[in-house]
Protein backbone atom coordinates (compact mmCIF):
# COMPACT_ATOMS: atom_id res chain seq x y z
CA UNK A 1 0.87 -8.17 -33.03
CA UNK A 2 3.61 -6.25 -31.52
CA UNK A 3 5.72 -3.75 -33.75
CA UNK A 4 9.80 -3.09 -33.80
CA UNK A 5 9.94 -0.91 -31.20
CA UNK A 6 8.13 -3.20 -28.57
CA UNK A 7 10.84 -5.76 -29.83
CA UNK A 8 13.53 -3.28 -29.39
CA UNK A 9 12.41 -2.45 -25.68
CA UNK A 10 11.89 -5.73 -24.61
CA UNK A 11 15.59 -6.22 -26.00
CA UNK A 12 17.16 -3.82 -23.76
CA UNK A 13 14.85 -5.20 -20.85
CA UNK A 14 15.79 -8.61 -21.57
CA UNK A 15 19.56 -7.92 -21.52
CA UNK A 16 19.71 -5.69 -18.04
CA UNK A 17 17.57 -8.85 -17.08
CA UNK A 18 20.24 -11.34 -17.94
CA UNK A 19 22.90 -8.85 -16.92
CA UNK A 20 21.47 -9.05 -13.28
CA UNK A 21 20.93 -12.69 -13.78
CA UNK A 22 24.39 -13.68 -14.39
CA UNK A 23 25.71 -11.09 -11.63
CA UNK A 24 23.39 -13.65 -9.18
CA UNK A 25 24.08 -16.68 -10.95
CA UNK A 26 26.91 -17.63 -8.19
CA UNK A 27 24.39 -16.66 -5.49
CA UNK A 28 21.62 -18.57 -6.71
CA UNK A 29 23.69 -22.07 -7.29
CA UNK A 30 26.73 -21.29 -4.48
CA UNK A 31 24.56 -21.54 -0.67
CA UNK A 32 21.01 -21.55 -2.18
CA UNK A 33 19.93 -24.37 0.23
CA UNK A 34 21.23 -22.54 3.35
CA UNK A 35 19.74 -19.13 2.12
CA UNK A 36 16.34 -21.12 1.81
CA UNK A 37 16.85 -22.54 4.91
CA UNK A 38 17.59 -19.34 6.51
CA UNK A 39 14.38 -17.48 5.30
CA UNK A 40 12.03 -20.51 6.44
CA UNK A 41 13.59 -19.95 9.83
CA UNK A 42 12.84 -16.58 9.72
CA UNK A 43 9.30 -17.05 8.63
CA UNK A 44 9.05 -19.31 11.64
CA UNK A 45 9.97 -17.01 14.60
CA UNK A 46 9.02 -13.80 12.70
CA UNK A 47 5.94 -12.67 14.62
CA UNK A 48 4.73 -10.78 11.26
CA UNK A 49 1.35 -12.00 10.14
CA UNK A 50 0.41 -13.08 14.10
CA UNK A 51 -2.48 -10.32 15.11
CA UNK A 52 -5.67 -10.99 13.98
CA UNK A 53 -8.83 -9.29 14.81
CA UNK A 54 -12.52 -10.48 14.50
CA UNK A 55 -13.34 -11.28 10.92
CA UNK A 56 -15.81 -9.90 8.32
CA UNK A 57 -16.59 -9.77 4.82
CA UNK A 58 -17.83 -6.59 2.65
CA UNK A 59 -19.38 -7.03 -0.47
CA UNK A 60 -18.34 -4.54 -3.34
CA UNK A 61 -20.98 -3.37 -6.32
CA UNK A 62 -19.78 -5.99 -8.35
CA UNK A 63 -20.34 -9.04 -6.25
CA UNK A 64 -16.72 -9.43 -4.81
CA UNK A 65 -16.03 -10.37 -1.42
CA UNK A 66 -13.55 -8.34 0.83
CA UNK A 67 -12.27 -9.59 3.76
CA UNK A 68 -11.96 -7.49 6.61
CA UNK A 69 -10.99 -7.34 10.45
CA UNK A 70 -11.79 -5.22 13.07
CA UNK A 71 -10.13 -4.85 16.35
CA UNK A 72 -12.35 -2.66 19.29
CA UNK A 73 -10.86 -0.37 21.45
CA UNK A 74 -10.26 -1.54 24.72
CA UNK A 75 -8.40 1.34 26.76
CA UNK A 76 -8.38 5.08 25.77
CA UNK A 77 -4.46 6.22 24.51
CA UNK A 78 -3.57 10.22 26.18
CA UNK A 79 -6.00 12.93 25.38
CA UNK A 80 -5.02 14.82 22.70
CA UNK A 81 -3.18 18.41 23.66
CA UNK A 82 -4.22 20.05 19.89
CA UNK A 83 -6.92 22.61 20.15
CA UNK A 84 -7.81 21.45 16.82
CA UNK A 85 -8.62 17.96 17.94
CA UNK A 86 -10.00 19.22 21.07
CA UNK A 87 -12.93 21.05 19.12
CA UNK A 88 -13.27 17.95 17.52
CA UNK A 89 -14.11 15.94 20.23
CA UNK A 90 -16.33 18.63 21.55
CA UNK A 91 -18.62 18.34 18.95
CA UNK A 92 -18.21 14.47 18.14
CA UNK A 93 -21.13 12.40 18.05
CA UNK A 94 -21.33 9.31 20.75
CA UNK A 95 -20.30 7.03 18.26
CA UNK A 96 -16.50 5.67 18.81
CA UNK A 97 -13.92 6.75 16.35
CA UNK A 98 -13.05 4.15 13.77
CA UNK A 99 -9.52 4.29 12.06
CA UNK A 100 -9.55 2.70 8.95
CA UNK A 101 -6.32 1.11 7.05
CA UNK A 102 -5.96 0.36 3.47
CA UNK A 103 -2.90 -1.23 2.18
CA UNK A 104 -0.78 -0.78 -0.40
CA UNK A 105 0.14 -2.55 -4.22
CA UNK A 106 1.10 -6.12 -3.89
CA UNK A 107 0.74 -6.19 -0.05
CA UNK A 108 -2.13 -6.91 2.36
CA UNK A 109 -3.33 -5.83 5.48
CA UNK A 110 -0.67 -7.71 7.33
CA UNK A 111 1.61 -4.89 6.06
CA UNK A 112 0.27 -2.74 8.83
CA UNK A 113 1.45 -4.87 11.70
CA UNK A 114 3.94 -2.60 13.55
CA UNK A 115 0.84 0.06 13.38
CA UNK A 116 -1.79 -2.16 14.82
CA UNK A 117 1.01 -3.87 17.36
CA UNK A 118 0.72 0.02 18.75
CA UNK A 119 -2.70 1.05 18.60
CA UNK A 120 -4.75 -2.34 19.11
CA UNK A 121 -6.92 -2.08 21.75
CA UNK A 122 -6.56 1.52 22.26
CA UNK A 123 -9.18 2.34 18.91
CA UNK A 124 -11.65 1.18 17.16
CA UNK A 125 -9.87 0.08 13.77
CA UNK A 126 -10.38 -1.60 10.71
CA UNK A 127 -8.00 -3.64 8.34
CA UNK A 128 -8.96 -4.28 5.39
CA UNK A 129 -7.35 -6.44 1.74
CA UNK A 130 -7.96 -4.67 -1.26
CA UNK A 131 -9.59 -6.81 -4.17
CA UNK A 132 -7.07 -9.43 -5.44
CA UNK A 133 -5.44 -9.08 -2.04
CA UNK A 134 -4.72 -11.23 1.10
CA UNK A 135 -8.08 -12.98 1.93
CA UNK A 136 -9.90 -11.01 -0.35
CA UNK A 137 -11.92 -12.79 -3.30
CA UNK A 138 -10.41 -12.02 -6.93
CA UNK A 139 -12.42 -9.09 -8.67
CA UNK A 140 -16.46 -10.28 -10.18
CA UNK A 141 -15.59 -7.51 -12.72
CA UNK A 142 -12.63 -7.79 -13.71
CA UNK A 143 -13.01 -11.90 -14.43
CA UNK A 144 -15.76 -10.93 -16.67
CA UNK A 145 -13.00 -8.91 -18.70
CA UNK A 146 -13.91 -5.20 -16.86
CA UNK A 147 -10.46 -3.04 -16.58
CA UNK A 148 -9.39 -2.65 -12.55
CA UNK A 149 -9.73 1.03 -12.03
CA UNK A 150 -8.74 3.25 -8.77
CA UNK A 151 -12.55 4.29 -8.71
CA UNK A 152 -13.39 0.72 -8.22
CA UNK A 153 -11.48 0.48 -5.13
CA UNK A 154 -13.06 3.36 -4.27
CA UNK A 155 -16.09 1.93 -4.10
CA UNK A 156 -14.62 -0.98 -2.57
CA UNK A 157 -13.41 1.06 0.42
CA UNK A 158 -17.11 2.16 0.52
CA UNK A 159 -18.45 -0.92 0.86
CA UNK A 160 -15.80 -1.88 3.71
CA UNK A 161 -16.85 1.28 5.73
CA UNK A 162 -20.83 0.50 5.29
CA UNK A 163 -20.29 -2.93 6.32
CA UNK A 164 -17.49 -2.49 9.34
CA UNK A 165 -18.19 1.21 10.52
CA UNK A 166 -21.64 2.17 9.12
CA UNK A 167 -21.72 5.05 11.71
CA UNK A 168 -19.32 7.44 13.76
CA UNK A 169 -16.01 9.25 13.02
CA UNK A 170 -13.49 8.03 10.98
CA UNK A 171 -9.59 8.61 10.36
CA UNK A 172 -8.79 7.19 6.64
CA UNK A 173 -5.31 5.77 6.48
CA UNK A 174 -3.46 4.58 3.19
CA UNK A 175 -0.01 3.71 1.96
CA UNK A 176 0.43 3.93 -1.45
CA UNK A 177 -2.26 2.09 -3.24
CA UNK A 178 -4.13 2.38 -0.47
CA UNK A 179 -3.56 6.36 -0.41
CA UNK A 180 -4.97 6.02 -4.10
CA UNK A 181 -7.91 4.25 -2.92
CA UNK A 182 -8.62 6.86 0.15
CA UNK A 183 -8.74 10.01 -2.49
CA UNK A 184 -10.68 8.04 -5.14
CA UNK A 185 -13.42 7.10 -2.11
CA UNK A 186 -13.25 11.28 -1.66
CA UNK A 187 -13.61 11.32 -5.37
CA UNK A 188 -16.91 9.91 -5.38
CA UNK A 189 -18.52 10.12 -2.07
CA UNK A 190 -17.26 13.79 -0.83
CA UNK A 191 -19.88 14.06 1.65
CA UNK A 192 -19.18 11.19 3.29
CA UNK A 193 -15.60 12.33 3.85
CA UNK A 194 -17.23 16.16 5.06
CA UNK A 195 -19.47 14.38 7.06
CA UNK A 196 -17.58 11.52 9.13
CA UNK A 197 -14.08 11.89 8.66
CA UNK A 198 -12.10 13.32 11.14
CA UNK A 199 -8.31 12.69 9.87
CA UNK A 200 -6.49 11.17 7.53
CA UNK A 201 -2.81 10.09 6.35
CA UNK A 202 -1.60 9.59 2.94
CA UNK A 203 1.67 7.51 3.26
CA UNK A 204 4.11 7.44 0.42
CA UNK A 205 0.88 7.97 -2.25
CA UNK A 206 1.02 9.74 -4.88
CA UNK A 207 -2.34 11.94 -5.92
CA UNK A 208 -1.38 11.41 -9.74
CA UNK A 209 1.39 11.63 -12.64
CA UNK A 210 2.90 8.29 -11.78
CA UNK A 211 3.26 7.35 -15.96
CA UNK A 212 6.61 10.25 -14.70
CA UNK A 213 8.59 8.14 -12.18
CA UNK A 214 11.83 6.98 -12.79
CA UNK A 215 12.19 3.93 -10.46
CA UNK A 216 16.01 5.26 -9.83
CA UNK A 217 16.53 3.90 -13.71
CA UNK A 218 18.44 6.46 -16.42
CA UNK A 219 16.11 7.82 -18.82
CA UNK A 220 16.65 5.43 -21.41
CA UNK A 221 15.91 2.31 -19.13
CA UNK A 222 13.21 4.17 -18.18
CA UNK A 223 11.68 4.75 -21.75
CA UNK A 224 12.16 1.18 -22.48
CA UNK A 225 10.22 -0.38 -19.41
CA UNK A 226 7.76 1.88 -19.84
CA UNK A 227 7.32 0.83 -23.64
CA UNK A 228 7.56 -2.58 -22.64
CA UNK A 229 6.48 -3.31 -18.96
CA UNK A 230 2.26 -3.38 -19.66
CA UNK A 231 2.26 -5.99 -22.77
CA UNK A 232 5.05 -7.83 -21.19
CA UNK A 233 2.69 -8.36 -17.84
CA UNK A 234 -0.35 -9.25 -20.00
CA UNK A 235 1.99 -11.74 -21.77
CA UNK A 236 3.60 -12.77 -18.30
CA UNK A 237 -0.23 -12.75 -16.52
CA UNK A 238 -1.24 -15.19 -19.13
CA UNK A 239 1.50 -17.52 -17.78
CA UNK A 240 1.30 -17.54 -14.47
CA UNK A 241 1.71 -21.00 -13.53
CA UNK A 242 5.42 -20.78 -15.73
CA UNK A 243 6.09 -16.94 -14.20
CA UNK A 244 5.09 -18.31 -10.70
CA UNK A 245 7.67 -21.19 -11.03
CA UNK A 246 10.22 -18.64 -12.06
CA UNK A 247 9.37 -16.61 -9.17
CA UNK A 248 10.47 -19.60 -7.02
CA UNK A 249 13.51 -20.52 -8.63
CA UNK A 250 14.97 -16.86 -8.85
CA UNK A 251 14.07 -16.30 -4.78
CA UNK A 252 17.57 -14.68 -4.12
CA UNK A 253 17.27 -12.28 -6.91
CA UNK A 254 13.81 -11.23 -6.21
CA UNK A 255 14.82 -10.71 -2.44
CA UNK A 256 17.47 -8.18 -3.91
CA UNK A 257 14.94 -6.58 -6.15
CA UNK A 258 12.57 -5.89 -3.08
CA UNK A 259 15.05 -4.77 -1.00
CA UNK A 260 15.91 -2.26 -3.37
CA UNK A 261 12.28 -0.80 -3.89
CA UNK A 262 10.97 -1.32 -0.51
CA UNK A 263 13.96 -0.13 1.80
CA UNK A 264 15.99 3.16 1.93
CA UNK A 265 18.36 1.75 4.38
CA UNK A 266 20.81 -1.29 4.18
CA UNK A 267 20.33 -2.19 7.54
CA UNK A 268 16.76 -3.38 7.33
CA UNK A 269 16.00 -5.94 10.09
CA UNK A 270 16.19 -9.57 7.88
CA UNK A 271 13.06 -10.19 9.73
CA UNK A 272 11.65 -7.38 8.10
CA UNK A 273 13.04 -7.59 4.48
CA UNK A 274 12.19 -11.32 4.53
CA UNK A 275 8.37 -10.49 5.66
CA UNK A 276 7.98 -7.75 2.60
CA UNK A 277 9.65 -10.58 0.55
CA UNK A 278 6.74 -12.83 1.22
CA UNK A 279 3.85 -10.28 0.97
CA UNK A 280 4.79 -9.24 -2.47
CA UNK A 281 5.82 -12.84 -3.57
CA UNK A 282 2.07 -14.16 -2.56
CA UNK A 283 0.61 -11.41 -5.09
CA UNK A 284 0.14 -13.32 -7.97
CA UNK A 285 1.46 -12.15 -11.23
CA UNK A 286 -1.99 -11.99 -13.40
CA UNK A 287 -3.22 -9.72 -9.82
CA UNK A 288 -0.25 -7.46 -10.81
CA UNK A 289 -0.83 -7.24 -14.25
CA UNK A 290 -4.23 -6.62 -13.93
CA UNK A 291 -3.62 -3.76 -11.40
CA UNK A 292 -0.62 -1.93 -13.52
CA UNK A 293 -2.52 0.21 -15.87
CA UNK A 294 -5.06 1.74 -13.03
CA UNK A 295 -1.59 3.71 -12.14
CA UNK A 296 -1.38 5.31 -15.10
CA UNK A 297 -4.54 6.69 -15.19
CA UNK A 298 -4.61 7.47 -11.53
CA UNK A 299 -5.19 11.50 -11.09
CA UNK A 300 -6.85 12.65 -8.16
CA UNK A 301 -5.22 16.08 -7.04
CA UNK A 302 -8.70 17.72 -7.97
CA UNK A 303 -10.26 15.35 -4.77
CA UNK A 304 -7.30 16.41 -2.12
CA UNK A 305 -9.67 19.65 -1.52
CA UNK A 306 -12.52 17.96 0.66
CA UNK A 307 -9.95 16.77 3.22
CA UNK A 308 -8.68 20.57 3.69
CA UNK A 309 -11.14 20.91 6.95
CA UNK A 310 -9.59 17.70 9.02
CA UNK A 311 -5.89 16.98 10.21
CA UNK A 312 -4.10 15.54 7.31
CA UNK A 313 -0.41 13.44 7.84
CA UNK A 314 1.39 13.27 4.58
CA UNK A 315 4.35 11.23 5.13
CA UNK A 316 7.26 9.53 2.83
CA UNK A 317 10.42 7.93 3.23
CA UNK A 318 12.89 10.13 1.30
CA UNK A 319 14.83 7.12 -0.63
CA UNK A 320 11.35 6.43 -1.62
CA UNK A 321 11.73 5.00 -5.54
CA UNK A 322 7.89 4.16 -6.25
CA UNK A 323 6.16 7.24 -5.10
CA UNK A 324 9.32 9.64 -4.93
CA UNK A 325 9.20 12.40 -2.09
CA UNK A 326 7.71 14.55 -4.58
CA UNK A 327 4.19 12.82 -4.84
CA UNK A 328 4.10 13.97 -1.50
CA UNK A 329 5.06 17.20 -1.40
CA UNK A 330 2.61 17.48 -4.15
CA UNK A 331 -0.33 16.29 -2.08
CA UNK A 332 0.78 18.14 1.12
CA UNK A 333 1.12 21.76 -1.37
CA UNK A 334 -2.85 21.12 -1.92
CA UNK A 335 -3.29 20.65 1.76
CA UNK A 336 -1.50 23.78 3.16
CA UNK A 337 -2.41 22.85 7.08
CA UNK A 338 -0.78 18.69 6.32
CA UNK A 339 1.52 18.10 8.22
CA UNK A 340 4.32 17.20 5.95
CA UNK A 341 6.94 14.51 6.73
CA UNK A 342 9.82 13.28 5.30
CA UNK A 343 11.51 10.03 6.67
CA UNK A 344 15.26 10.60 6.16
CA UNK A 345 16.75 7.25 5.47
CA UNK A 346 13.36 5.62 4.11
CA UNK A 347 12.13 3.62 1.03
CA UNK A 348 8.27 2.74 -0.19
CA UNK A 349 7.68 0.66 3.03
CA UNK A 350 8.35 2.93 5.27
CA UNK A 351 6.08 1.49 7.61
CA UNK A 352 7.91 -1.15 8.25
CA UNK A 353 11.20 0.17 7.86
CA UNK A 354 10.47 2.98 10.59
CA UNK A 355 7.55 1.91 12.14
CA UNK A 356 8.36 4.89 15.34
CA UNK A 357 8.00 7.28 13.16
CA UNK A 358 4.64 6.44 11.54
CA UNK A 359 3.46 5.25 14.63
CA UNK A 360 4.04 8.64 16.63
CA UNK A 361 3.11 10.61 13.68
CA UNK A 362 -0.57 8.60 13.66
CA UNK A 363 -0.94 8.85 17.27
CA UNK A 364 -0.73 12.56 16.91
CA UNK A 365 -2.80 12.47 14.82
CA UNK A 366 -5.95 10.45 15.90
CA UNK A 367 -8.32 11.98 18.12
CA UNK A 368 -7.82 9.77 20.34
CA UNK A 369 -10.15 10.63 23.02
CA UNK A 370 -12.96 10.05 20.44
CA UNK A 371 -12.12 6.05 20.72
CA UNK A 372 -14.22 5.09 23.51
């Protein structure tokens, strides 16, 4: 039962919908075949999705299987030159350093691959998909009718460390989602965190208030998706054989629609664009309904505190429209010694967008000469 005002929203959603629609109507008919043609050649030489690392599978509280890799460190990267690291190698136990990565929203651990291109074989690190996510076995929980929550992946992220780094320092690293999962793990196991981790990096996250963003819509298009957007998922999760069709047959207009919200830049690599295209496009749409509402509960500012002893990297693209600059800023203001950055010319996937930047930023950040 859904009352007038539902109806009203999904209205004014509908018709921006079939605005856009029509505006892509020439695209989608006019050179379709060539543009499919095009992105299956990219999806051949594009080396995205290539490294792999030796397999493994965590089992969360509930019974559902994660899928992990784990690539060992091979040759030590420079020493570090802080004093700050170098007091923590001093005192580091003989176990190697472990960097762990957890992915964002509609992505997998493939979303990583310009960071592990850089630092595989110099560390110990582990990737990891979130429930839902990549390799990684649908939820036990939430297929018995349980709600996803960010506490649950929390405990998923738990289970990942006990099974692929039970021991030994560890640098937490999370974009977006992933960020999420990082502070709700702190959340509930703090002295794990004061006891083994030695850095972390919170990459365009947000530590709570996301019911706020605008997605770069005016207020009333705002008000109206966010009236409309978590029955209209339920509705569109119930269908997603019919949605996944659509999905298919709209490719052009979905590629625009991910460009927008992934990219700050217009001059994206197509390798690149095309590669986020397909991670979010293999998420299913009853994965992403069932994740939505965890957002909007998602407030973790009150865990930020037990990562004030460690080097923390807050970093954002600043054309970021999911998790705006300001999530950020807000995360780094609890952490006064984070080191803040801000990506000029950068969107939500900043890590593949400006994969130099992230990359130096976590190299400074690892203590490194912990990896062997």
């Amino acid at each position: 039962m859904v009352g007038p005002g539902w109806r009203n929203g999904a209205g004014i959603a509908g018709a921006a919908v079939g605005v856009a629609a029509g505006v892509a109507l020439e695209r989608l008919t006019a050179g379709r075949g060539v543009r499919r043609r095009a992105r299956l050649a990219l999806d051949a030489q594009s080396p995205f999705g290539s490294l792999r690392g030796a397999p493994g599978t965590a089992v969360a509280d509930d019974g559902t299987e994660l899928y992990y890799e784990v690539e060992e460190a091979r040759a030590p990267l420079p020493a570090p030159q802080s004093s700050l690291r170098g007091r923590l190698l001093r005192r580091r136990p003989p176990d190697p350093l472990t960097v762990v990565f957890s992915h964002g929203y509609c992505l997998n651990q493939d979303s990583w691959h310009y960071q592990r291109a850089a630092l595989r074989g110099a560390v110990r690190a582990v990737y990891w998909d979130q429930r839902c996510h990549g390799r990684s076995a649908r939820g036990c929980a939430q297929r018995d009718g349980a709600p996803l929550t960010m506490d649950q992946l929390g405990r998923d992220l738990k289970a990942v460390i006990d099974a692929a780094a039970p021991t030994g320092p560890l640098v937490l690293v999370g974009h977006s989602m992933g960020g999420m999962t990082v502070m709700a793990l702190a959340a509930q196991y703090p002295d794990l965190v004061r006891e083994r981790v030695v850095g972390a990096a919170f990459v365009s996250t947000s530590a709570g208030r996301l019911s706020e963003i605008s997605f770069g819509l005016p207020v009333v298009g705002v008000n109206a998706v966010r009236r409309v957007l978590p029955g209209l998922l339920r509705a569109l999760g119930k269908q997603a054989e019919l949605v996944e069709r659509g999905r298919r047959a709209t490719a052009d207009f979905t590629a625009s629609l991910v460009k927008r919200y992934s990219f700050g830049s217009q001059e994206v690599d197509p390798a690149v664009a095309r590669f986020a295209e397909r991670l979010i496009g293999a998420t299913p749409i009853d994965v992403v309904a069932e994740f939505y509402p965890a957002f909007t509960d998602h407030d973790k500012a009150a865990a930020l505190p037990v990562f004030g002893r460690v080097p923390v990297l807050v970093l954002a693209g600043e054309r970021d429209l999911i998790t705006p600059v300001e999530h950020s800023r807000a995360v780094a203001a609890v952490l006064p010694e984070a080191r803040l950055e801000i990506v000029p010319d950068a969107g939500h996937l900043v890590i593949l967008e400006h994969p130099e930047v992230v990359n130096a930023r976590l190299i400074e950040l690892l203590p490194l000469g912990g990896a062997g």
